[in-house]
N, C-alpha and C. Protein backbone atom coordinates (compact mmCIF):
# COMPACT_ATOMS: atom_id res chain seq x y z
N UNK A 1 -39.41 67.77 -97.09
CA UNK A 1 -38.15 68.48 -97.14
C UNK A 1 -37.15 67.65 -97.95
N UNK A 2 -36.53 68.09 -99.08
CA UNK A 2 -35.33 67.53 -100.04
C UNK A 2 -34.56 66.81 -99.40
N UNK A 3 -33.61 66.35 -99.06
CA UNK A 3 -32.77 65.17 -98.67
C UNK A 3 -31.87 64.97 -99.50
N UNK A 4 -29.88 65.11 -99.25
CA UNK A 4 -29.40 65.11 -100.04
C UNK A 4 -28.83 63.20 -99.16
N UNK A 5 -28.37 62.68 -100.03
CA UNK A 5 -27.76 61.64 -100.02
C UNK A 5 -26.45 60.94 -100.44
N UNK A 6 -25.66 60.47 -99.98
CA UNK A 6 -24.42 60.57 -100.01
C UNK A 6 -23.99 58.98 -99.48
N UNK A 7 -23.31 58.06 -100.74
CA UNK A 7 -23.48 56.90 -100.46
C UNK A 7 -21.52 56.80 -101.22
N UNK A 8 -20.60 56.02 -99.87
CA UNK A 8 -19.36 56.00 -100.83
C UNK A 8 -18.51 54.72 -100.17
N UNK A 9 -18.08 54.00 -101.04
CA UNK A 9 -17.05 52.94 -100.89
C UNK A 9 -15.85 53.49 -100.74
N UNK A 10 -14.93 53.17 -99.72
CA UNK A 10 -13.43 53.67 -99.97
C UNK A 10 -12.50 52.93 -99.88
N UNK A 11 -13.37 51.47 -100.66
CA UNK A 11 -12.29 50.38 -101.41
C UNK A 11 -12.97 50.63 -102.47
N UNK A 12 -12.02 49.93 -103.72
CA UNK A 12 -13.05 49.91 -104.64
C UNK A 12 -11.67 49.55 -105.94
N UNK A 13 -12.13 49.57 -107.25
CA UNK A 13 -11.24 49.43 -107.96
C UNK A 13 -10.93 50.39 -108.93
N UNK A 14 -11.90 51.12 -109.07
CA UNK A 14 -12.01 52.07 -109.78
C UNK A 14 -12.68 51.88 -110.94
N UNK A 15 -13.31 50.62 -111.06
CA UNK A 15 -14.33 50.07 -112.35
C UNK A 15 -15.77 50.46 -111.82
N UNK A 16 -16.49 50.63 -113.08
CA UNK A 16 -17.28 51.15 -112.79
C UNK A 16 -18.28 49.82 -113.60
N UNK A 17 -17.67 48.81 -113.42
CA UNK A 17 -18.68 47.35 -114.26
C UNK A 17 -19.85 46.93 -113.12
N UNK A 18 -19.53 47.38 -111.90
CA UNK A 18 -21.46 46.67 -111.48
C UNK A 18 -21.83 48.14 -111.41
N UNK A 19 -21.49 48.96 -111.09
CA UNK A 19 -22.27 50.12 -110.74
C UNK A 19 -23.16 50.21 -112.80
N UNK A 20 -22.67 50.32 -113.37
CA UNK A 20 -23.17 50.21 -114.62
C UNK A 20 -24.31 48.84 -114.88
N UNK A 21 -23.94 48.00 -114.14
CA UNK A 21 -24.72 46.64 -114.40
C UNK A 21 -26.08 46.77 -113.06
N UNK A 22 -26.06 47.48 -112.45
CA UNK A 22 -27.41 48.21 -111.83
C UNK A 22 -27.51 48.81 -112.60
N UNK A 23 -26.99 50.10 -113.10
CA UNK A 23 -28.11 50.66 -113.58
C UNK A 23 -28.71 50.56 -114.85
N UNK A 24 -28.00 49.25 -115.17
CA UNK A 24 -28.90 49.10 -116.71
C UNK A 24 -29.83 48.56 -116.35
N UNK A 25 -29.78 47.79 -115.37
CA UNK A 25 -31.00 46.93 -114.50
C UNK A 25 -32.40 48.07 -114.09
N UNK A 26 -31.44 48.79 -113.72
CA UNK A 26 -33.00 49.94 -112.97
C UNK A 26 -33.17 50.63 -114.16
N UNK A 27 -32.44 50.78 -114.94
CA UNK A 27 -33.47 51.48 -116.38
C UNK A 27 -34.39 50.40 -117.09
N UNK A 28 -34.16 49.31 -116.89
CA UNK A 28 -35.10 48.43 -117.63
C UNK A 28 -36.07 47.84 -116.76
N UNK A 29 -36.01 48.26 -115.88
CA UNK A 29 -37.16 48.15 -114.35
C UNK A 29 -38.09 48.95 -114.73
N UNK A 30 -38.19 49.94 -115.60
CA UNK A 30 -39.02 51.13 -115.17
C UNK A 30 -38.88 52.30 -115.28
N UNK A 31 -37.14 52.57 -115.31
CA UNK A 31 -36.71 53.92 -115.15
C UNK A 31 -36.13 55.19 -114.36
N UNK A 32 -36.90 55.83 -114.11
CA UNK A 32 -36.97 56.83 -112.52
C UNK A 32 -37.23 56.29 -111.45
N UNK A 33 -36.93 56.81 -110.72
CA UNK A 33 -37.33 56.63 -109.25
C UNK A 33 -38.22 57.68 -108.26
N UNK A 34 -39.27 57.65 -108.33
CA UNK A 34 -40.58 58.25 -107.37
C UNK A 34 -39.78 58.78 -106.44
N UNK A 35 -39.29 60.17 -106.75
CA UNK A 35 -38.99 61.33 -105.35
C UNK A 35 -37.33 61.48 -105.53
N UNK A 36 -36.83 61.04 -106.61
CA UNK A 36 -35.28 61.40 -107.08
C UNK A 36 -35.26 62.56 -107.48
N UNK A 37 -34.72 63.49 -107.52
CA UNK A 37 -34.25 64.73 -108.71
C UNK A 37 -33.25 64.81 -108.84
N UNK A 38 -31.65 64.08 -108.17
CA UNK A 38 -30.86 64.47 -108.85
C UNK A 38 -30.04 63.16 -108.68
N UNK A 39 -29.12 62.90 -109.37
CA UNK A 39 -28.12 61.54 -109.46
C UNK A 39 -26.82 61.69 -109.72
N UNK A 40 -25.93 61.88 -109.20
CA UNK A 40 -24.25 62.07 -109.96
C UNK A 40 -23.63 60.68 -109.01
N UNK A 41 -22.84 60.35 -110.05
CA UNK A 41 -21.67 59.10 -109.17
C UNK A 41 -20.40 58.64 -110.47
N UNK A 42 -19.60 58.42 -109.36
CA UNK A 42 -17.89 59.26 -109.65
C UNK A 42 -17.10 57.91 -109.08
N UNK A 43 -15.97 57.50 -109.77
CA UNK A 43 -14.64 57.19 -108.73
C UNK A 43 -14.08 58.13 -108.44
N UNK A 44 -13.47 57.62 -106.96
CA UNK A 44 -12.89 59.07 -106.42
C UNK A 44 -11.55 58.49 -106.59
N UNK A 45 -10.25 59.83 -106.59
CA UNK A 45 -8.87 59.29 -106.54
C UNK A 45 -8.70 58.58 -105.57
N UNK A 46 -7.97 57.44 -105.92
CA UNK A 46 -7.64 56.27 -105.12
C UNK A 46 -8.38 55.02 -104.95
N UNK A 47 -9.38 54.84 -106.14
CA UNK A 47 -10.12 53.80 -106.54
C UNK A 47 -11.75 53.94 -105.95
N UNK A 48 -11.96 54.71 -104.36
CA UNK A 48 -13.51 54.33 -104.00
C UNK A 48 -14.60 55.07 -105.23
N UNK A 49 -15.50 55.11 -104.63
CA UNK A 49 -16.66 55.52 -105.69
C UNK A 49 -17.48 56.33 -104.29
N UNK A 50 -18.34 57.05 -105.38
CA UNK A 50 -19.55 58.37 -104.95
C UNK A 50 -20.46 57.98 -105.66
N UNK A 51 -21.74 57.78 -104.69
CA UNK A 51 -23.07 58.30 -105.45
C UNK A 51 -23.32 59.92 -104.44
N UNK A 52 -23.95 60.53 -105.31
CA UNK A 52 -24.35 62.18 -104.53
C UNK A 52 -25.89 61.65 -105.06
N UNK A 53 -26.85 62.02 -104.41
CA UNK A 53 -28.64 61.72 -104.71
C UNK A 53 -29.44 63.20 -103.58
N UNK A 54 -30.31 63.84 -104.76
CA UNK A 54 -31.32 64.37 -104.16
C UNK A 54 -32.73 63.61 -104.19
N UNK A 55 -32.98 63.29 -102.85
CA UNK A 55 -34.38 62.53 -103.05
C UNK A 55 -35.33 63.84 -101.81
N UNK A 56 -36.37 63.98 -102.50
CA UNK A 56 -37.86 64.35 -101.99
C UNK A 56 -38.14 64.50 -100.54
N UNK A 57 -37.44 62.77 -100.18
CA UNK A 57 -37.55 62.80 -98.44
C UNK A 57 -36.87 61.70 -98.82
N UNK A 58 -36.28 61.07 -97.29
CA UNK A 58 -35.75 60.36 -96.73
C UNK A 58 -36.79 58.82 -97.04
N UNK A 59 -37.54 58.90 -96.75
CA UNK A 59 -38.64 57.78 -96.97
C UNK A 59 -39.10 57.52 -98.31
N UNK A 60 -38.46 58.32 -99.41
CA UNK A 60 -38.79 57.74 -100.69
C UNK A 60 -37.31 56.87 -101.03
N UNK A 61 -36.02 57.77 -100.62
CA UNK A 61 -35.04 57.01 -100.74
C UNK A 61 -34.74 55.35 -100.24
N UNK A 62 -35.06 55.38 -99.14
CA UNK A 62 -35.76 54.15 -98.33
C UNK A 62 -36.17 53.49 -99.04
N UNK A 63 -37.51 53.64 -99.58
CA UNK A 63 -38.25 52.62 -99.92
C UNK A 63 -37.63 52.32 -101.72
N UNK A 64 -36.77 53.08 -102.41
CA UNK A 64 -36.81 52.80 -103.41
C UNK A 64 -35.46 51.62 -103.43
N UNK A 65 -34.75 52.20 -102.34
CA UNK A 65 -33.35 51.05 -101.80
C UNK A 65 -34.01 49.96 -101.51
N UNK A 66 -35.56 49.40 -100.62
CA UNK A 66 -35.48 48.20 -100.41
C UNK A 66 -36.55 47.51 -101.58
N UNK A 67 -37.18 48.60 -102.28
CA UNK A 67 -38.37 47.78 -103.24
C UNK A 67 -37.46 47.49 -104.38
N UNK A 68 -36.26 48.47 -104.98
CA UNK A 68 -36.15 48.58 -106.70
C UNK A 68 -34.41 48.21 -106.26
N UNK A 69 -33.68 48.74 -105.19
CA UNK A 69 -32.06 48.50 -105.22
C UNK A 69 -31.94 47.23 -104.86
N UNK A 70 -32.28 46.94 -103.63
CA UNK A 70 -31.89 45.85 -102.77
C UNK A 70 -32.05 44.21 -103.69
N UNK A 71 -33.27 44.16 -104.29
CA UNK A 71 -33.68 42.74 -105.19
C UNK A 71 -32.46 42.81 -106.21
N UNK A 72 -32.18 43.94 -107.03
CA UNK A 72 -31.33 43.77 -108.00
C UNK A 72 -29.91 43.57 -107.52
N UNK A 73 -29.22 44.31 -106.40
CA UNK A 73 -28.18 43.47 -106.15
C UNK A 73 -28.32 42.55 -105.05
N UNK A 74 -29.28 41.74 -104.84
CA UNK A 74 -29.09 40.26 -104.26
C UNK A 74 -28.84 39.52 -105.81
N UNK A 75 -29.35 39.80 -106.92
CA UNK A 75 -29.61 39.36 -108.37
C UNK A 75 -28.62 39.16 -108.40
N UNK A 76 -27.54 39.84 -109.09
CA UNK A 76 -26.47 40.09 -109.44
C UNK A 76 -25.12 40.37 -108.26
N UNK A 77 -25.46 39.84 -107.44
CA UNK A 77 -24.33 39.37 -106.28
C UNK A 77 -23.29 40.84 -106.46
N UNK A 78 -23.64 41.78 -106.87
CA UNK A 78 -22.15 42.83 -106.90
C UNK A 78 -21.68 42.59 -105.69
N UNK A 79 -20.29 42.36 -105.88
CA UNK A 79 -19.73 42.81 -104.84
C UNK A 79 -18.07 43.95 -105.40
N UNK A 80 -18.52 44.33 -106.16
CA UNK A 80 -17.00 45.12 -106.83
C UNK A 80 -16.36 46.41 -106.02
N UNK A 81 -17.33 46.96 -105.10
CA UNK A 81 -16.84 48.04 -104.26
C UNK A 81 -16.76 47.14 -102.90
N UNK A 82 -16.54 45.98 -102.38
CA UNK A 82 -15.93 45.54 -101.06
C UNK A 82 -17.29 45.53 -100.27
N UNK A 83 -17.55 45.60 -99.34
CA UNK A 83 -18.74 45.99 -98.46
C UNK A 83 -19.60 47.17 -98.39
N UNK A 84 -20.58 47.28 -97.20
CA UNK A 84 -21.48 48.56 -97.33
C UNK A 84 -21.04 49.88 -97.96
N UNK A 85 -21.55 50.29 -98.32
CA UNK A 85 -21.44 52.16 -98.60
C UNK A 85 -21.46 52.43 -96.97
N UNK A 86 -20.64 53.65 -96.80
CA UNK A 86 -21.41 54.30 -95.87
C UNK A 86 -21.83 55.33 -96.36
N UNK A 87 -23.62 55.93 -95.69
CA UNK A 87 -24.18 56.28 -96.71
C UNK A 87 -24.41 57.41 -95.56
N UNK A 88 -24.80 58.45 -96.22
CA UNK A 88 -24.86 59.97 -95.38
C UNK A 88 -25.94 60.72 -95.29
N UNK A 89 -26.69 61.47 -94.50
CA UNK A 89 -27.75 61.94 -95.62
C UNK A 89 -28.13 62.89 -94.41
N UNK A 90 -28.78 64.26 -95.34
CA UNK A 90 -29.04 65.59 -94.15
C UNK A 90 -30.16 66.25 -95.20
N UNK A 91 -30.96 66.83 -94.32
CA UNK A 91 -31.87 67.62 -95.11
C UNK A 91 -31.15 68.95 -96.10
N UNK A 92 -32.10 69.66 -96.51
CA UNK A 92 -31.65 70.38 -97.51
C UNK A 92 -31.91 71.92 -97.30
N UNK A 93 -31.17 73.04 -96.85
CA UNK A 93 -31.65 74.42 -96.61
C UNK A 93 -32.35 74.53 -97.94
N UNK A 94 -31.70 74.31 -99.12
CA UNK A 94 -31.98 75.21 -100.16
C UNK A 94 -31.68 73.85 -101.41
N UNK A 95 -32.22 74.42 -102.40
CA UNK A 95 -32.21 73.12 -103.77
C UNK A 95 -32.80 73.57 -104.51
N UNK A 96 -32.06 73.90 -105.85
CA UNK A 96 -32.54 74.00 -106.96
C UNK A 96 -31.77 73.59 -108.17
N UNK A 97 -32.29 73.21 -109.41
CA UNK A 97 -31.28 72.71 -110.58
C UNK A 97 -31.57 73.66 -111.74
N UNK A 98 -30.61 73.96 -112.42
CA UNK A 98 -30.58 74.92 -113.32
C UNK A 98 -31.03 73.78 -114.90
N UNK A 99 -31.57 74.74 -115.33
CA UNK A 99 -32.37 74.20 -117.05
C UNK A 99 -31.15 73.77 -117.43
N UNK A 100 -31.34 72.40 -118.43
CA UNK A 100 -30.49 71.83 -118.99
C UNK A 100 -29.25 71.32 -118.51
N UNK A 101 -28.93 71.24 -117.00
CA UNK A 101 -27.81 70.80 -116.77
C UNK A 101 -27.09 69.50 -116.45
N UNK A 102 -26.45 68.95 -116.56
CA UNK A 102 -25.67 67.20 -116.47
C UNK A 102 -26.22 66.86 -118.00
N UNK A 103 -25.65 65.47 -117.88
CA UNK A 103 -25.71 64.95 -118.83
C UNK A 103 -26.15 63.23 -118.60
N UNK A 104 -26.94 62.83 -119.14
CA UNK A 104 -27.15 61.47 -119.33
C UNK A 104 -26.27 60.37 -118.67
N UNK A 105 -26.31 59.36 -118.09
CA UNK A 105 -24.69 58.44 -118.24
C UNK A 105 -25.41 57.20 -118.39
């Protein structure tokens, strides 16, 4: 069952310099992530940040946070959003993505 995911700082600065410095890291890891389909992440007004994530199941998200996230920021010490995300996550009635939509970042 799909799994939407929902991960947000509500300190933050409104830079987006480590969140960018992961993910240049996980594109040169490899790439994708086994059981992702969807990725958006945002500052929100007033400096915190959003990741929104559709993962597959709950247990791919998991495992890709402690095999592919977790090593890269012990690496790179981010600490630019303050402490934990609190991170959210509920199954999915319904999910689908329309041809061609988002864009790269």
């Amino acid at each position: 069952m799909p799994v939407a995911v929902v991960q947000e700082w509500s300190e933050g600065t409104g830079e987006t310099t480590s969140y960018d410095a992961v993910s240049e890291r996980l594109r040169a890891s490899g790439g994708g992530a086994e059981g992702l389909h969807v990725h958006a992440a945002g500052v929100l007004e007033g400096g915190g940040f959003r990741i929104f994530e559709v993962w597959e199941s709950r247990e791919q998200f998991e495992r890709f946070v402690q095999e592919r996230l977790m090593p890269i920021l012990r690496e790179l010490r981010t600490d630019e959003h303050g402490s934990a995300p609190t991170v959210t996550s509920y199954e999915l009635h319904n999910f689908f993505v329309l041809s061609g939509a988002g864009s790269p970042g």
